[in-house]
C-alpha atoms as a PDB file:
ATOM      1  CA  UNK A   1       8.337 -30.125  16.588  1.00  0.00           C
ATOM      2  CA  UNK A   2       6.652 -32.502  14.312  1.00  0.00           C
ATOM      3  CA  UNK A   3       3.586 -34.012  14.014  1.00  0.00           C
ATOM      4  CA  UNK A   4       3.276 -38.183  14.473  1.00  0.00           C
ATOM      5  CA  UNK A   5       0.050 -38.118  12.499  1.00  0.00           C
ATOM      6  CA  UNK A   6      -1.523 -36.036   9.705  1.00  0.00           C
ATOM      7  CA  UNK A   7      -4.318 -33.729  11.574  1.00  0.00           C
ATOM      8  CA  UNK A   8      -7.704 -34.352   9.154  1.00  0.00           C
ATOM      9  CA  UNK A   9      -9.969 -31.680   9.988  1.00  0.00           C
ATOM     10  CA  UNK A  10     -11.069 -29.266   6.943  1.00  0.00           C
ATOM     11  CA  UNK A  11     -10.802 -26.435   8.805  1.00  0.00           C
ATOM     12  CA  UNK A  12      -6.641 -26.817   9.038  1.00  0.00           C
ATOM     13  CA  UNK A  13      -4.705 -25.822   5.943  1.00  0.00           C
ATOM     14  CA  UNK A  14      -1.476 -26.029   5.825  1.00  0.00           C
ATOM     15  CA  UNK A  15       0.581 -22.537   5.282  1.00  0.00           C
ATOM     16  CA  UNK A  16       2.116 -22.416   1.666  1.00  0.00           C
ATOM     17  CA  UNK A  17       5.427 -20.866   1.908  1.00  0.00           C
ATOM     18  CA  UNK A  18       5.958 -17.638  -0.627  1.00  0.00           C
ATOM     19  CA  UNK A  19       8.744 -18.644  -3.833  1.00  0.00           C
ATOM     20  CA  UNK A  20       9.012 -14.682  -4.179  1.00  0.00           C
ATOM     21  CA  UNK A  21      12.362 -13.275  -3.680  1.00  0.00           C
ATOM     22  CA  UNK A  22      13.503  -9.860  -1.974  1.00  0.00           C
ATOM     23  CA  UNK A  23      13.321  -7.896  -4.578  1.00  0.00           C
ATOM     24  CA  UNK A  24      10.010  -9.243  -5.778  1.00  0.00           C
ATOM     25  CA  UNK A  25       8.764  -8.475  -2.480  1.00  0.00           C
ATOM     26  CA  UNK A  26       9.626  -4.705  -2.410  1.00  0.00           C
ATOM     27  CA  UNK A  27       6.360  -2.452  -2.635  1.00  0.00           C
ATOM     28  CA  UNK A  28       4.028  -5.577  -2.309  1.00  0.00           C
ATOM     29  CA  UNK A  29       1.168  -5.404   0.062  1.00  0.00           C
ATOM     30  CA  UNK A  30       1.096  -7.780   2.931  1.00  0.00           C
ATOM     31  CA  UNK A  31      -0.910  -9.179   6.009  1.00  0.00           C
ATOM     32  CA  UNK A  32       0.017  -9.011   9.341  1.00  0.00           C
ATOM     33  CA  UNK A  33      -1.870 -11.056  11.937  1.00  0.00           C
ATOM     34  CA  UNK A  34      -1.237 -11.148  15.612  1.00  0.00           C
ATOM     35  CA  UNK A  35      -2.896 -11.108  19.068  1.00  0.00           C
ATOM     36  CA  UNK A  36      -1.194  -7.580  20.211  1.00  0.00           C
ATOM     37  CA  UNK A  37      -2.126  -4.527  21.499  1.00  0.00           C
ATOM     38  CA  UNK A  38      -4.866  -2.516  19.645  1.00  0.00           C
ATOM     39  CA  UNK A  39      -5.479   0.997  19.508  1.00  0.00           C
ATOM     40  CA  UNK A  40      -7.466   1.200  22.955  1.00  0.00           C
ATOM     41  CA  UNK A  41      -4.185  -0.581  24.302  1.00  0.00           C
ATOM     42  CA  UNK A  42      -5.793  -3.419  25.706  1.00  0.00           C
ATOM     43  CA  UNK A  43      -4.626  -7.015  23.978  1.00  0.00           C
ATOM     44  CA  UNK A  44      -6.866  -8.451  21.770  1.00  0.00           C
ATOM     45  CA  UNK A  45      -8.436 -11.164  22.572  1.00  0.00           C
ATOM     46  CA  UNK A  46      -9.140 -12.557  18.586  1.00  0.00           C
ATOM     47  CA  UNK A  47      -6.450 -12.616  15.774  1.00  0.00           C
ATOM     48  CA  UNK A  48      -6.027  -9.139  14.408  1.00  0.00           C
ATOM     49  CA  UNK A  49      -4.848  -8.162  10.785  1.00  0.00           C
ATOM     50  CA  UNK A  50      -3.606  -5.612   8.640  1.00  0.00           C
ATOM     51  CA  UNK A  51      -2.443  -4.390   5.728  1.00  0.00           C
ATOM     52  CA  UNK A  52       1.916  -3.267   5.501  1.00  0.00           C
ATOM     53  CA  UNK A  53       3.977  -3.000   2.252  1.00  0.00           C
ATOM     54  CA  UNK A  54       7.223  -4.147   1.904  1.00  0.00           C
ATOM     55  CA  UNK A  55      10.360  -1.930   1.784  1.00  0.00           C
ATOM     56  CA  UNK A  56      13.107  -1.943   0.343  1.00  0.00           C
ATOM     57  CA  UNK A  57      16.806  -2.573   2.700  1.00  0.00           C
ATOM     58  CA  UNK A  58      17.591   1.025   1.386  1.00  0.00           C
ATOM     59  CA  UNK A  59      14.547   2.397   2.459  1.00  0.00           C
ATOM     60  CA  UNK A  60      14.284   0.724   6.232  1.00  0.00           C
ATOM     61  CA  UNK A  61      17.943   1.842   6.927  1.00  0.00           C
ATOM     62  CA  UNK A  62      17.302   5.484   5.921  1.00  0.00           C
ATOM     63  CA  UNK A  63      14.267   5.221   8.208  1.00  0.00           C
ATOM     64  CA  UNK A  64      15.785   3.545  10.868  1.00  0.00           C
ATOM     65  CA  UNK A  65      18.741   5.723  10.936  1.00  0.00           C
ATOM     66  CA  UNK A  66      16.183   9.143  10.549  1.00  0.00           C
ATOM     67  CA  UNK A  67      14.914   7.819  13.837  1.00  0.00           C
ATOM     68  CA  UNK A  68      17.967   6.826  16.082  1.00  0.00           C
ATOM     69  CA  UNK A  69      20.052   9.728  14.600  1.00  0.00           C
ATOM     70  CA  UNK A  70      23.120   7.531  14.548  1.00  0.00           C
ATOM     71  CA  UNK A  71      25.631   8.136  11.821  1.00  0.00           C
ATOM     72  CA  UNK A  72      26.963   4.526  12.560  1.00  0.00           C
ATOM     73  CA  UNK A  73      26.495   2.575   9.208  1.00  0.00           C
ATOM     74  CA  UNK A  74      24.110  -0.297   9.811  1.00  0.00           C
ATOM     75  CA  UNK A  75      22.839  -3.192   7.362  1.00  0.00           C
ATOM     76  CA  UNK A  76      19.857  -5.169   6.722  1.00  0.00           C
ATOM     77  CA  UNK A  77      20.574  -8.410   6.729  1.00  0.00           C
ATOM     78  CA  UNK A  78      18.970 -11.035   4.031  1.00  0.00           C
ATOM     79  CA  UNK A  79      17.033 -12.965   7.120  1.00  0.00           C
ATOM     80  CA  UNK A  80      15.079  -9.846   7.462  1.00  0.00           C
ATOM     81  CA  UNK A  81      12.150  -7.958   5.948  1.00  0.00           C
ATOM     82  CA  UNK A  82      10.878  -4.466   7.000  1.00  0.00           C
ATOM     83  CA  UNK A  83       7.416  -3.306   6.370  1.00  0.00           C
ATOM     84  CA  UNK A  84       5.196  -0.157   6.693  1.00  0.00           C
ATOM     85  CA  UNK A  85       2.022   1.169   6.978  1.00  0.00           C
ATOM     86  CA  UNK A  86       0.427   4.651   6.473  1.00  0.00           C
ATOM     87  CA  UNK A  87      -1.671   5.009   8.817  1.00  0.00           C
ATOM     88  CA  UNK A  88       0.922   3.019  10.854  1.00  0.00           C
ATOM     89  CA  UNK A  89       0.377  -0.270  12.075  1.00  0.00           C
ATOM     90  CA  UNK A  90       2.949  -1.276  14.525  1.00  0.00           C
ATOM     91  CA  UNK A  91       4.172  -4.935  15.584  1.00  0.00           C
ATOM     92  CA  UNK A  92       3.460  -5.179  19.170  1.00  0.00           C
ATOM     93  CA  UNK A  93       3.805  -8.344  22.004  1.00  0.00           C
ATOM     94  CA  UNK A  94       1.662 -10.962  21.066  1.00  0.00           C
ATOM     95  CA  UNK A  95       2.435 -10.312  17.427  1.00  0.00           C
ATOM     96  CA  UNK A  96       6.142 -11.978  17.443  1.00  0.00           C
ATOM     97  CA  UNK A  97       6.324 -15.430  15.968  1.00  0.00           C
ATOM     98  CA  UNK A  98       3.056 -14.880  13.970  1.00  0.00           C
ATOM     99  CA  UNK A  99       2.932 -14.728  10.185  1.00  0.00           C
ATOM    100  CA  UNK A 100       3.337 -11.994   7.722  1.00  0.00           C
ATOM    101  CA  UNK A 101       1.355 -13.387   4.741  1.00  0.00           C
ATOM    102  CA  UNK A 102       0.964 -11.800   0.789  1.00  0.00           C
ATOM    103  CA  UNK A 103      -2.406 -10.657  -0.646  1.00  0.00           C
ATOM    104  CA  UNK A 104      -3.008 -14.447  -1.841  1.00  0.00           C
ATOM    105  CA  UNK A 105      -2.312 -16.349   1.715  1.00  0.00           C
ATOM    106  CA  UNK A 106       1.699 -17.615   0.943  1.00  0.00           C
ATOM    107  CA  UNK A 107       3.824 -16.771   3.974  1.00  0.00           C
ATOM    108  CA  UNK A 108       6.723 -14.162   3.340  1.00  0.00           C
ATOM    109  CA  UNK A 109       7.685 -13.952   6.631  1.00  0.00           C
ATOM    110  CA  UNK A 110       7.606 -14.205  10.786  1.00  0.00           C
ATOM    111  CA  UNK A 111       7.196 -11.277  12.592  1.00  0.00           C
ATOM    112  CA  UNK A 112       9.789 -10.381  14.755  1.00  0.00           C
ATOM    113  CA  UNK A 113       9.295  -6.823  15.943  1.00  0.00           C
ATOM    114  CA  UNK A 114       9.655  -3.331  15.179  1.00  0.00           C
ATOM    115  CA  UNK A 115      12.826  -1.004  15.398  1.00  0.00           C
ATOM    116  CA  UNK A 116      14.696   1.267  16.500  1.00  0.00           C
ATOM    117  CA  UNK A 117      13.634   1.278  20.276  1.00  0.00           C
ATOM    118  CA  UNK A 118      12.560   4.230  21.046  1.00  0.00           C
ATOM    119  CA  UNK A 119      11.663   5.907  24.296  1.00  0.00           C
ATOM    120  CA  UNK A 120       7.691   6.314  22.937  1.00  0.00           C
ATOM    121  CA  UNK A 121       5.050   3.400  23.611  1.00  0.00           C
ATOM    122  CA  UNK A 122       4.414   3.732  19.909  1.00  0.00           C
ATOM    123  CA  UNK A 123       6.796   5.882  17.183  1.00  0.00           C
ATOM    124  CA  UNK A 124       4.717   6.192  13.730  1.00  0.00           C
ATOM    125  CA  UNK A 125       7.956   6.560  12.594  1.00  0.00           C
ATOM    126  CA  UNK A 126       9.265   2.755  13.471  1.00  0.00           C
ATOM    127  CA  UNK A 127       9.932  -0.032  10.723  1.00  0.00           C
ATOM    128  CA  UNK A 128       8.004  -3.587  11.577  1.00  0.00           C
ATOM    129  CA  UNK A 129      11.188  -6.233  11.205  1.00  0.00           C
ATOM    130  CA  UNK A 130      10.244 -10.272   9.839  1.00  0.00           C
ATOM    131  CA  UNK A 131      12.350 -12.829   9.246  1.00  0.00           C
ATOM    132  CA  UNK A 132      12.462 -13.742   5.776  1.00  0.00           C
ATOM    133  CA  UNK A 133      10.573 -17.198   5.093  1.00  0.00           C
ATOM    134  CA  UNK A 134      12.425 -16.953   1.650  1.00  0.00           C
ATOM    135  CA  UNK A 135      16.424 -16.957   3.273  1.00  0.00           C
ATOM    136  CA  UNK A 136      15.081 -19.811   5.285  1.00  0.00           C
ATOM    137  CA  UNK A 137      13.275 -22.058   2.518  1.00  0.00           C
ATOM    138  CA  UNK A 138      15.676 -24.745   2.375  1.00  0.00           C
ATOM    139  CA  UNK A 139      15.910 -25.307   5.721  1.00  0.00           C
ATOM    140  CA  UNK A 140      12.320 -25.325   6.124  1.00  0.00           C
ATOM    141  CA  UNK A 141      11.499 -27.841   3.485  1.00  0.00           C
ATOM    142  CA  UNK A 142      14.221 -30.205   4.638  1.00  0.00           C
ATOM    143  CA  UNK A 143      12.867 -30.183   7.514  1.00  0.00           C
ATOM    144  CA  UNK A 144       9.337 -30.910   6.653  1.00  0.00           C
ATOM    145  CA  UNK A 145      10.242 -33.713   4.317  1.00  0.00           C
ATOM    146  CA  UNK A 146      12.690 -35.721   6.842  1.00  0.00           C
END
């Protein structure tokens, strides 16, 4: 979708899109900001946020695999990011599609989800999964600019 006419209201900003690359991202705190369930379970009814850090593939695999016990070898592809929290902070409906900013407002990513399934509502032990706004940059800015 885009827009016939530029929006003038100083309120709107548009989102600058993050230059960093995977590897800068690793270990970097970042916002997450959805409309999903909180910690009462009930769906919130303003934008939420919190604080994740970024992990590295390594990392999310070793967790992912901890979780699922499978001893099938899995990757992490480049389109995605994983993140964590301590005290957890899950990605929940509502929350898919929204954006997964760094500490000064650039958007790394789009929140996907979190993985593996597992048979719990919530599993502190779960990885939050975003697609990478950084694998998609080129497509995104000749898109904008057409």
């Amino acid at each position: 979708m885009k827009l016939l006419e530029t929006i003038a209201d100083p309120e709107i900003e548009p989102a600058n899109l993050s230059t960093m690359t995977n590897r800068d991202l690793i270990g970097i705190d970042v916002v997450v900001a959805g409309w999903g369930r909180t910690n009462t379970q009930r769906l919130a009814i303003i934008m939420e946020t919190a604080m994740l850090k970024i992990i590295s593939k390594s990392e999310c695999l070793k967790k992912v695999k901890k979780i699922s016990q499978t001893k099938t070898d899995m990757i992490v592809p480049p389109t995605v990011l994983c993140s964590i929290a301590k005290p957890y902070t899950l990605l929940d409906n509502g929350e898919s599609g929204g954006p997964l900013l760094d500490t000064n407002n650039h958007v790394v990513g789009v929140n996907e989800g979190t993985t593996p399934q597992t048979d719990k509502p919530f599993d502190p032990n779960e990885v939050n999964i975003h697609a990478n706004i950084n694998y998609y940059r080129h497509f995104i800015m000749d898109t904008i600019s057409n």
